[in-house]
Protein backbone atom coordinates (compact mmCIF):
# COMPACT_ATOMS: atom_id res chain seq x y z
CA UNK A 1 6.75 -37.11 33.79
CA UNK A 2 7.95 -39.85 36.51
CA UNK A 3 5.95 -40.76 38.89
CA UNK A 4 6.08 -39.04 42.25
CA UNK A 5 7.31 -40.43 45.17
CA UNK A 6 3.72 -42.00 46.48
CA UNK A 7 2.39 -45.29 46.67
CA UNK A 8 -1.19 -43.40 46.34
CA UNK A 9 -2.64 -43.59 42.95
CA UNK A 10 -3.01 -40.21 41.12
CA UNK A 11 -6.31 -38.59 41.31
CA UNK A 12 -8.07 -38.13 37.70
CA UNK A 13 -9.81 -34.62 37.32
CA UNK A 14 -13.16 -33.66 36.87
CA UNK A 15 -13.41 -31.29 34.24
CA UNK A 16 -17.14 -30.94 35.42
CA UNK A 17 -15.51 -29.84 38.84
CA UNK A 18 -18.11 -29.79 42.17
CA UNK A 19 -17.71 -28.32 45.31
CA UNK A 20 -13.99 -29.17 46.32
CA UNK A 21 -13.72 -29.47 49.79
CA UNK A 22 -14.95 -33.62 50.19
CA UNK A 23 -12.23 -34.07 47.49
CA UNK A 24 -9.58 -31.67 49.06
CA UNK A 25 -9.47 -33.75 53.15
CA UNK A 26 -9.28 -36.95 51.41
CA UNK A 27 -6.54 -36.15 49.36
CA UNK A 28 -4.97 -33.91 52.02
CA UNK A 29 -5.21 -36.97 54.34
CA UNK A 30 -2.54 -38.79 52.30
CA UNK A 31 -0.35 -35.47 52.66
CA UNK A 32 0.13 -32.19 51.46
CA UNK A 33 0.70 -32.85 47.69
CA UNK A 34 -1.17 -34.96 45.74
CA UNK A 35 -0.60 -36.82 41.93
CA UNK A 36 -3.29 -36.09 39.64
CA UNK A 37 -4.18 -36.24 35.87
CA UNK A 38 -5.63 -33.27 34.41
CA UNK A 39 -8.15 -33.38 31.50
CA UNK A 40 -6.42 -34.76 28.68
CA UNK A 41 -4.78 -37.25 30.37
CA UNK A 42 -2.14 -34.86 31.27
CA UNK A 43 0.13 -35.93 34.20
CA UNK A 44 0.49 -32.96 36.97
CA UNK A 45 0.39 -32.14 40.91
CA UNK A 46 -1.42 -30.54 43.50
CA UNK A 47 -0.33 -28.88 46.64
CA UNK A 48 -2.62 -29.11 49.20
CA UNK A 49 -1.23 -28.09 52.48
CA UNK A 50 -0.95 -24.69 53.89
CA UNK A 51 2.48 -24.40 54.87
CA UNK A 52 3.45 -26.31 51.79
CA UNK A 53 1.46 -24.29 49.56
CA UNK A 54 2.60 -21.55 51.29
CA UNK A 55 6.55 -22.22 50.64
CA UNK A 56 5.67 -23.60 46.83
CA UNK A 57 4.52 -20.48 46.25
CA UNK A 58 7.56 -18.40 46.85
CA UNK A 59 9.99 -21.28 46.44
CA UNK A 60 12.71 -19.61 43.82
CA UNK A 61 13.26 -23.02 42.11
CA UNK A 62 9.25 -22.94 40.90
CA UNK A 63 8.64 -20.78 37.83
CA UNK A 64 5.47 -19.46 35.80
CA UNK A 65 6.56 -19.30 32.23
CA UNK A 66 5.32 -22.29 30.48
CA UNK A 67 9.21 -22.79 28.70
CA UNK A 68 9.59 -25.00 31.84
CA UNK A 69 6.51 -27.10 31.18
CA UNK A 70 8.71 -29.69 28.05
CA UNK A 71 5.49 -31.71 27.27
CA UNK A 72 3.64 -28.45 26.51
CA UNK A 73 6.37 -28.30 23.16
CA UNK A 74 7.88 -31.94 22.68
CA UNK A 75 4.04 -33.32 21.26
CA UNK A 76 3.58 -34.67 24.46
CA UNK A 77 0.11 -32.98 24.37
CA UNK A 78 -2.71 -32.32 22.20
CA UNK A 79 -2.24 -28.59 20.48
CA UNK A 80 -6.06 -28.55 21.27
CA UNK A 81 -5.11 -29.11 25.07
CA UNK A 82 -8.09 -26.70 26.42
CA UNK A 83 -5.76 -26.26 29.87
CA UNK A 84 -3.17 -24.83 27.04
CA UNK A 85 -4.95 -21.10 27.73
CA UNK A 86 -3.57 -21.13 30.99
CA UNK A 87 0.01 -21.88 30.18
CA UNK A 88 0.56 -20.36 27.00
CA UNK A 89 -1.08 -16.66 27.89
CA UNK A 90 1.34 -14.02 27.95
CA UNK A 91 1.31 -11.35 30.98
CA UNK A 92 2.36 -10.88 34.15
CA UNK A 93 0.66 -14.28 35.70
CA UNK A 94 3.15 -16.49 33.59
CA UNK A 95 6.38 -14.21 33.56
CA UNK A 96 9.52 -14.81 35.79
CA UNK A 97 12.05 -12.42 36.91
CA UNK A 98 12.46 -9.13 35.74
CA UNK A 99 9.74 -10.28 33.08
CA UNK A 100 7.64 -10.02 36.00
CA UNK A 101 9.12 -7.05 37.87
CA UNK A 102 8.41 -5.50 34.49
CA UNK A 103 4.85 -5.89 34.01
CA UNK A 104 3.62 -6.03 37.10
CA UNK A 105 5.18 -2.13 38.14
CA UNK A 106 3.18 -1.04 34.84
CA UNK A 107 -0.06 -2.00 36.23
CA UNK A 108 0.77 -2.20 40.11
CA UNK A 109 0.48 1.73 40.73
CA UNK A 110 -3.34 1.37 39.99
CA UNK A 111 -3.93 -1.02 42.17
CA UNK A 112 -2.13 0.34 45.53
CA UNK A 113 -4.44 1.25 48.69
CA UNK A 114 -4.35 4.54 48.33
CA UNK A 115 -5.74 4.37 44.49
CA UNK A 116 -8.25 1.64 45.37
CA UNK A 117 -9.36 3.95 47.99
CA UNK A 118 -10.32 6.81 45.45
CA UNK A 119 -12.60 3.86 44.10
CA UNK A 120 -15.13 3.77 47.29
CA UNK A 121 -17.57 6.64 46.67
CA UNK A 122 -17.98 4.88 42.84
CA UNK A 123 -18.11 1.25 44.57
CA UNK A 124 -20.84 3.04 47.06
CA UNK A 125 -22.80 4.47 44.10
CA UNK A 126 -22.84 1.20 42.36
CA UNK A 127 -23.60 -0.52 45.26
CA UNK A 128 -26.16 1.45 46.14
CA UNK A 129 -28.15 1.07 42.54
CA UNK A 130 -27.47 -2.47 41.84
CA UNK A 131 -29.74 -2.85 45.58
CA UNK A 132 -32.57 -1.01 44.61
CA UNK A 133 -32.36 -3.50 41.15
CA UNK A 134 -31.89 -6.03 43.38
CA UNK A 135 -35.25 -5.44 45.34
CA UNK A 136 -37.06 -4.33 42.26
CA UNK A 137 -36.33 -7.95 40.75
CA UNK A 138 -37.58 -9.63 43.72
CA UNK A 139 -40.71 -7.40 44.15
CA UNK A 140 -41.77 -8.44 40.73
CA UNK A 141 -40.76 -11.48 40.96
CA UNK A 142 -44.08 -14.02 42.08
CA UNK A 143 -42.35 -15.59 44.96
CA UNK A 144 -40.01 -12.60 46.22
CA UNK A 145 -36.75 -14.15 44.87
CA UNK A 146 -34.01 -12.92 42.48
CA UNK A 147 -30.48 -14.08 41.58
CA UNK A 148 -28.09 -12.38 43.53
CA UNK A 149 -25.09 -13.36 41.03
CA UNK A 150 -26.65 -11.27 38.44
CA UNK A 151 -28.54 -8.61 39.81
CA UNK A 152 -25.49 -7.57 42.20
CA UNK A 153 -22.28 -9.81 42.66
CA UNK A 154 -21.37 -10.49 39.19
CA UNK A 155 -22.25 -6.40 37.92
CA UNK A 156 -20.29 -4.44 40.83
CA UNK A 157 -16.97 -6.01 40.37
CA UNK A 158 -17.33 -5.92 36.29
CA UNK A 159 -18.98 -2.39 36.22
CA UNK A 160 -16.19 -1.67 38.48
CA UNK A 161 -13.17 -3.42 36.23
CA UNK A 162 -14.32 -2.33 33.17
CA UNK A 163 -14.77 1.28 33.86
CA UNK A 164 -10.87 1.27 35.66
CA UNK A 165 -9.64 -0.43 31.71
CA UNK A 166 -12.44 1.93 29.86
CA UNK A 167 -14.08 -0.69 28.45
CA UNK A 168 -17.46 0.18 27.44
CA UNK A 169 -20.29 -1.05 28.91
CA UNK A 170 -21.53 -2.72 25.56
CA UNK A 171 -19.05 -5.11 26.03
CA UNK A 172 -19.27 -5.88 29.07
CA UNK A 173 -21.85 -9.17 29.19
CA UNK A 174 -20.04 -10.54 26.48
CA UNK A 175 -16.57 -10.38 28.20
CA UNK A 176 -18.32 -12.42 31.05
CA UNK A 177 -19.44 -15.22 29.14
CA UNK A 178 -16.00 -15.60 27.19
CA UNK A 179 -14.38 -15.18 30.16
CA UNK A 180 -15.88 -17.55 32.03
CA UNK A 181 -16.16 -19.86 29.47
CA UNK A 182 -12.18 -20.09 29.11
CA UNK A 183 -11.48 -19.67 32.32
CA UNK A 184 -13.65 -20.74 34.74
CA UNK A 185 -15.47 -23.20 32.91
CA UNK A 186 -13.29 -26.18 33.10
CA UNK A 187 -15.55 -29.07 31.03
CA UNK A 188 -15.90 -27.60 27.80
CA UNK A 189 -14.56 -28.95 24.65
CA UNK A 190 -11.26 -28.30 22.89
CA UNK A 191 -13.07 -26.38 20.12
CA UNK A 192 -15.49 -24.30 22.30
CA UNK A 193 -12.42 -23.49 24.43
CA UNK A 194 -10.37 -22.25 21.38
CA UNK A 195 -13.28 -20.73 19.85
CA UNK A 196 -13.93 -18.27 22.79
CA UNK A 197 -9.92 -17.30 23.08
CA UNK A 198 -9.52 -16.22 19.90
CA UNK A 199 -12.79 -14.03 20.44
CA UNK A 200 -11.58 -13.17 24.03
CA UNK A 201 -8.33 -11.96 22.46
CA UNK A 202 -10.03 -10.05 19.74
CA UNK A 203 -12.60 -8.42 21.68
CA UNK A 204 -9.61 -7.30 23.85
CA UNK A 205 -7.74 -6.10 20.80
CA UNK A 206 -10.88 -3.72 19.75
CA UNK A 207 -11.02 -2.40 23.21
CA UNK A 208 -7.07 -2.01 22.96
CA UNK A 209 -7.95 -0.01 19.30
CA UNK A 210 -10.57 2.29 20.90
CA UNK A 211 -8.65 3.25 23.68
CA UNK A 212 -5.95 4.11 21.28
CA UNK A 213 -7.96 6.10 19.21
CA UNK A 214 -9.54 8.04 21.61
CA UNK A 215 -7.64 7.43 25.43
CA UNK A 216 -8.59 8.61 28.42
CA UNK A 217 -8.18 8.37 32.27
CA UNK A 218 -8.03 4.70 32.25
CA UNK A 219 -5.22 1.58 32.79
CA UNK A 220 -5.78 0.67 28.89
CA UNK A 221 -4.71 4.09 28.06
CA UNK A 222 -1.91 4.07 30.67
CA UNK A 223 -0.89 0.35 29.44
CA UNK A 224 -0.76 1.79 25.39
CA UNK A 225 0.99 5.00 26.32
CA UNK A 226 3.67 2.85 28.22
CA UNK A 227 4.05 0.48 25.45
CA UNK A 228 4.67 3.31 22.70
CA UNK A 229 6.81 5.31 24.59
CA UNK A 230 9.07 2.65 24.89
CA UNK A 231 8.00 -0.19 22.51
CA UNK A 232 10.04 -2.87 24.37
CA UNK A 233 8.32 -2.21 27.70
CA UNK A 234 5.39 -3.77 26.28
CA UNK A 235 4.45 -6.60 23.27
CA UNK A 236 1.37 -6.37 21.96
CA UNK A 237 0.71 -9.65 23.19
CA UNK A 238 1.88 -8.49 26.82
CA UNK A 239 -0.81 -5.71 26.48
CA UNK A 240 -3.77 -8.04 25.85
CA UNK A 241 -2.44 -10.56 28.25
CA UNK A 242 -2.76 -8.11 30.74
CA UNK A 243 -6.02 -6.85 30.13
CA UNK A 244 -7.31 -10.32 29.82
CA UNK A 245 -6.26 -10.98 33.14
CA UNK A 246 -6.98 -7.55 34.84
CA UNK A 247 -10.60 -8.54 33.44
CA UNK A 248 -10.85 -11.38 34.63
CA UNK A 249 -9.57 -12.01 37.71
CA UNK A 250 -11.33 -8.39 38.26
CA UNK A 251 -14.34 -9.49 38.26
CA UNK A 252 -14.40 -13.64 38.19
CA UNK A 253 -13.06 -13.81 41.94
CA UNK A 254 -14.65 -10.66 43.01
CA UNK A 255 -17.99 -12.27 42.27
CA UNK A 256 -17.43 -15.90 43.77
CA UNK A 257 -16.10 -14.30 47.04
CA UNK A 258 -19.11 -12.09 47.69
CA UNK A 259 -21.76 -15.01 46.31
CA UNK A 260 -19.58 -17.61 48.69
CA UNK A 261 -19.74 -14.94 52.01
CA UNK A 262 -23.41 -14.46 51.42
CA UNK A 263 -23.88 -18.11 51.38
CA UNK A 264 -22.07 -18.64 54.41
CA UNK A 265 -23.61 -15.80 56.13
CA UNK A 266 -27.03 -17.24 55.49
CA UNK A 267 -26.38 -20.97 56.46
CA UNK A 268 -24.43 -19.58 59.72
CA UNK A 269 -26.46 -16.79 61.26
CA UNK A 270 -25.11 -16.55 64.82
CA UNK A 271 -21.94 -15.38 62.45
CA UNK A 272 -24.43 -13.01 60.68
CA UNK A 273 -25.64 -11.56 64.00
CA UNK A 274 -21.63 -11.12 65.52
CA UNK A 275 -21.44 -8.73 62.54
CA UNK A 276 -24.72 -7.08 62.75
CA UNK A 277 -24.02 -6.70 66.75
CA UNK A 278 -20.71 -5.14 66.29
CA UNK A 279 -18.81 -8.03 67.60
CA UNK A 280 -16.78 -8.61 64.53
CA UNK A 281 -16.32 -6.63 61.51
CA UNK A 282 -17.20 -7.09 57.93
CA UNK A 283 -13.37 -7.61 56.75
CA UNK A 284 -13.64 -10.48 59.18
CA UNK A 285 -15.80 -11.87 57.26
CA UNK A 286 -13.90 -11.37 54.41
CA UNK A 287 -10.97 -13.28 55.40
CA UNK A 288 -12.67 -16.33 56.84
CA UNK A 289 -14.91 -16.72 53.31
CA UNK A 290 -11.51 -16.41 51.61
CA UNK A 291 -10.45 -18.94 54.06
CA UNK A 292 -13.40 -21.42 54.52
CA UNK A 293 -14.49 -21.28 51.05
CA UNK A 294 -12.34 -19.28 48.46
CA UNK A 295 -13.02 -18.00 45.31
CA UNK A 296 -10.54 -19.97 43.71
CA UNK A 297 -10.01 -23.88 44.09
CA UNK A 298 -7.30 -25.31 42.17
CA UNK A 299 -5.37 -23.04 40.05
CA UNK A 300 -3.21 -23.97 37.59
CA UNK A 301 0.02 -23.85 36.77
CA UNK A 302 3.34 -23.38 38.56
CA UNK A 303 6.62 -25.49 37.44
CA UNK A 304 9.74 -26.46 39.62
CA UNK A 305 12.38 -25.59 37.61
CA UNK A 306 14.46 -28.85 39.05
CA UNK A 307 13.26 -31.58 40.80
CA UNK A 308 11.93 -30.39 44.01
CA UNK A 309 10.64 -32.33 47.49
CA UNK A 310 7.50 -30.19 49.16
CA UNK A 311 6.80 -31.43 52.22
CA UNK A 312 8.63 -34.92 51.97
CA UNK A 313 7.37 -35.63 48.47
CA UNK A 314 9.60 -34.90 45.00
CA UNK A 315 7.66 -33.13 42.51
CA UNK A 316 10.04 -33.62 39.27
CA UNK A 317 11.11 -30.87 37.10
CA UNK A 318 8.43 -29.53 34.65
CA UNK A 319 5.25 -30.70 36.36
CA UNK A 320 2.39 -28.54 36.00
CA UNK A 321 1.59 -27.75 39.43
CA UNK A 322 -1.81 -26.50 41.16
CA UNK A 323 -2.02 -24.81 43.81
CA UNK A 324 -5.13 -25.80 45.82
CA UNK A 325 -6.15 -22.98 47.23
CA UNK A 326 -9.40 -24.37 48.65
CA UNK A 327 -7.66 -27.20 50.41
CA UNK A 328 -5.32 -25.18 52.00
CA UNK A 329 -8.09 -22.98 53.52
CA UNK A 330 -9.30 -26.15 55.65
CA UNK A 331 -5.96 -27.25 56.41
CA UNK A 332 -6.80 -28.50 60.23
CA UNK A 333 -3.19 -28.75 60.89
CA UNK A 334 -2.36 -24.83 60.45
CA UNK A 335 -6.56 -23.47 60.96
CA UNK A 336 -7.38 -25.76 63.92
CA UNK A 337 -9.55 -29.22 64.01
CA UNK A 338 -12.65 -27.29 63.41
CA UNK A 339 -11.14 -25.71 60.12
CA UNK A 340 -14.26 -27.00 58.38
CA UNK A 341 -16.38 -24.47 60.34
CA UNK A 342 -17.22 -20.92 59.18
CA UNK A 343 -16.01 -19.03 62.25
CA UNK A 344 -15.62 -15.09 61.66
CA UNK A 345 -13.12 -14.48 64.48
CA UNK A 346 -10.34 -17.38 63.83
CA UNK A 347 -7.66 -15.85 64.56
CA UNK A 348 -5.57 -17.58 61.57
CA UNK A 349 -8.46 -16.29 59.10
CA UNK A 350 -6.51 -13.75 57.77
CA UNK A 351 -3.44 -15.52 57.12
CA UNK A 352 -5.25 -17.34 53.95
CA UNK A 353 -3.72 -18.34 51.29
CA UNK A 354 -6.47 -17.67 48.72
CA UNK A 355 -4.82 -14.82 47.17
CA UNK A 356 -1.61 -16.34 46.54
CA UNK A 357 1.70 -15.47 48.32
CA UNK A 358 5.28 -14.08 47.21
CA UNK A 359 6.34 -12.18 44.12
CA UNK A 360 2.77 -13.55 42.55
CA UNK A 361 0.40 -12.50 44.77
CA UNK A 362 -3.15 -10.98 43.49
CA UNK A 363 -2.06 -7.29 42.77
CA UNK A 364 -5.60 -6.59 42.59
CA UNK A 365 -6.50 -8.07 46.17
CA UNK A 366 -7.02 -4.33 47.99
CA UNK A 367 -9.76 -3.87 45.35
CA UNK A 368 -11.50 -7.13 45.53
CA UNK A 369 -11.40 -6.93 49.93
CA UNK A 370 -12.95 -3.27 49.49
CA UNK A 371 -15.30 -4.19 46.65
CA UNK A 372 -16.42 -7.40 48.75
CA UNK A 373 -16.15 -5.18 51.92
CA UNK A 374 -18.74 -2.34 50.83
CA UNK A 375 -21.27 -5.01 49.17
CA UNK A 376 -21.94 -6.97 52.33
CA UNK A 377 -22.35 -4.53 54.60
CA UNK A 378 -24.77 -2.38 52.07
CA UNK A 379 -26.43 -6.01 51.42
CA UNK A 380 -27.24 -6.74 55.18
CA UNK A 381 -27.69 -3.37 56.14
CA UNK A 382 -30.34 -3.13 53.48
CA UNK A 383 -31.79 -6.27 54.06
CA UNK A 384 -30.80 -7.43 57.29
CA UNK A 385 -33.22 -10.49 56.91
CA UNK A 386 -32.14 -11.93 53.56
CA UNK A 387 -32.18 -15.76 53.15
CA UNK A 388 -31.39 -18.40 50.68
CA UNK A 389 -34.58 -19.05 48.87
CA UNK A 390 -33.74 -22.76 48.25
CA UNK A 391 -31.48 -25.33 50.52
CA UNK A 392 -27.81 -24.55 50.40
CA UNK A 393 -27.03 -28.09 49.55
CA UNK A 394 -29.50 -27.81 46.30
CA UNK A 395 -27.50 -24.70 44.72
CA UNK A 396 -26.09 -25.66 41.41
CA UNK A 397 -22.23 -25.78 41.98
CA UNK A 398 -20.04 -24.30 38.90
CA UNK A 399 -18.86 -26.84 36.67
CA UNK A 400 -15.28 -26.23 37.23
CA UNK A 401 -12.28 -27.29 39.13
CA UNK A 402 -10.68 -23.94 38.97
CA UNK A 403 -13.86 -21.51 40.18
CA UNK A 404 -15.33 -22.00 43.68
CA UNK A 405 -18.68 -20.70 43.62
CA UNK A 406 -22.36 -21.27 42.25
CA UNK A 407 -23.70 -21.07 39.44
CA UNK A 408 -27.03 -18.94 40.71
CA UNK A 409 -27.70 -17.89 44.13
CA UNK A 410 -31.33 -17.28 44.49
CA UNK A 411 -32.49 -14.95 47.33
CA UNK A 412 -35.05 -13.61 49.00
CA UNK A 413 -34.30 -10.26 50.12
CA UNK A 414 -37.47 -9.47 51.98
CA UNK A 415 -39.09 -12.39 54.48
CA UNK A 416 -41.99 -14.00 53.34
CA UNK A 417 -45.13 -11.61 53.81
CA UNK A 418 -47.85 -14.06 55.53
CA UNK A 419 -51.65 -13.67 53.75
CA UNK A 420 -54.02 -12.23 55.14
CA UNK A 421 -56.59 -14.89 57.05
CA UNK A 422 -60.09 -14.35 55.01
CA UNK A 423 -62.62 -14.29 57.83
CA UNK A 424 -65.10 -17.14 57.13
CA UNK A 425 -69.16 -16.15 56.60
CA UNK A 426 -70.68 -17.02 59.96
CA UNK A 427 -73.28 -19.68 58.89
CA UNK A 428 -77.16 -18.45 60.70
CA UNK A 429 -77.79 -20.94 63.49
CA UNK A 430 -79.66 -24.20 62.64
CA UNK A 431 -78.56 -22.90 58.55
């Protein structure tokens, strides 16, 4: 790939990743897109600037099928590439055109706001159980803490995911670590990156088989039935795409947002008490975590189809692309000069950028807003004085460029119970 038009030298990526948003103003400083080198010593781009992220996004000279990324097939790059997952999966995140149209209308209908709606009384229920486990682990636990991640962020939006494909729940901790392995995960090696596709893909193949044996009320079923009513609706590669990526961005985003809003809430309480007061609402908070610190940082990969200039800079044909997602959340020049404060009533919150935007963006983002909706107003309802148990600063970020999150969240639900004073014996005078 030529270089692009910047005297700035190109950034090389972490794999090990870090929390992005030091990174994202410096780069973002020297303008909106940015020359990097991905892991492999792959040459790509980044696009960090709202309103250029915003108009790469739905520019109709940038495409998602990986036919316009050349050094994918030339032997440019490794055939181990671990970054190759992204590009080469098959579904509706790397189709085009009526490709696209295609897919996305067979799972789209599941996904509307009325159908999410139908969800809430099952998100409530879950909700409501995965609190009580919640408290139970930090009531046994010596020092009143548990790990919110997984005792209630990561298991409501996968219990939730996995019951809409009808995938059973015996499955369902292994389809987390695979998942996150090859997806979020961005610093693991070529072969453990293969190693967990291929069982990704099979695993999704034997849910595929049971739900074709034996279907039901589910979007697996309704995927299958599709397919073999008319078999060129669907490939049986298009099938497990899909459900690969209905899994996991079900449940992978779902969890960072509500682990990154409790964070924020905690470290910001006069944001916490707005809410609690009734002086903002809990989908406000919603849209400024997306905003201030989304669930997604850099996701890869979008490809001008000709050699295109974003924002005064020529990104040539067949670059992979990123779109930084995190960077354009703290974009001072669209969210204000204090875009690096959590502030629940911006008034440009909502107009984030962290679930995409044009033909691509998140079908599933009505069920990840309600899911993340319900579980923080259960959470601080329930336990209105829950704290961080440990300094924000010393939480273990996820080793990834692509997630946004951390990798535990210890809490303590309950404040910390003083002991009781032991009256002292009262000596006898002149003892």
């Amino acid at each position: 790939m030529p270089p692009l038009n910047t005297d700035v030298p190109a950034h090389v990526i972490d794999p090990a990743g870090g929390c992005p948003h030091a990174l994202n103003a410096r780069l973002r400083a020297q303008g909106a897109v940015a020359e990097v080198v991905l892991p492999g010593g792959v040459p790509g781009a980044v696009v960090l600037g709202h309103d250029a992220l915003k108009d790469f996004l739905g520019h109709p000279d940038v495409a998602k099928d990986a036919r316009h990324f050349p050094a994918l097939h030339d032997g440019t790059i490794a055939p181990d590439w671990p970054l190759r997952v992204f590009a080469n999966a098959q579904g509706m995140h790397t189709a085009d055109g009526a490709d696209h149209r295609r897919l996305r209308s067979l799972v789209g209908n599941a996904f509307t706001a009325r159908q999410v709606e139908r969800l809430r009384p099952r998100i409530e229920e879950l909700t409501a159980a995965l609190l009580d486990g919640l408290g139970r682990a930090a009531d046994e636990a010596p020092d009143g803490v548990a790990d919110l991640r997984t005792h209630f962020a990561l298991p409501l939006p996968m219990s939730v995911i996995c019951e809409l494909l009808g995938v059973d729940p015996e499955h369902r901790g292994r389809l987390h670590h695979l998942s996150n392995t090859v997806i979020i995960a961005t610093d693991t090696t070529p072969a453990e990156a293969m190693a967990a596709v291929r069982e990704l893909v099979e695993l999704m193949g034997t849910i595929a088989a049971a739900r074709r044996a034996n279907p039901g009320e589910d979007l697996t079923s309704a995927l299958i039935a599709a397919r073999e009513g008319d078999g060129d609706r669907l490939s049986e590669a298009e099938l497990i795409g899909t459900m690969r990526l209905m899994l996991v961005a079900g449940h992978e985003t779902t969890l960072n947002l509500i682990s990154n809003a409790v964070r924020a809430l905690c470290t910001h309480r006069d944001q916490l008490a707005l809410v609690q007061e009734g002086k903002a609402t809990w989908s406000d908070v919603v849209d400024e975590t997306l905003r201030f610190d989304g669930p997604v940082s850099w996701f890869p990969f979008r490809y001008p189809t000709r050699d295109l200039t974003v924002d005064g800079t020529v990104i040539p044909k067949g670059t992979p692309v990123l779109a930084g997602y995190t960077a354009a959340g703290r974009d001072e020049a669209f969210h204000g000069p204090d875009a690096d404060r959590f502030d629940i009533t911006r008034p440009t919150a909502a107009r984030n950028l962290s679930f995409g935007h044009g033909a691509h963006y998140c079908v599933g983002a009505p069920l990840a807003r309600l899911e993340a909706t319900i579980a923080l107003e259960r959470l601080f309802t329930r336990y209105p004085d829950l704290d961080l148990a440990v300094p924000e600063p010393e939480l273990p970020h996820q080793r990834s460029f692509i997630g946004n999150s951390v990798q535990a969240l210890p809490v303590r639900p309950q404040p910390v119970r003083p002991q009781p004073v032991r009256p002292q014996p009262v000596r006898p005078a002149g003892g």
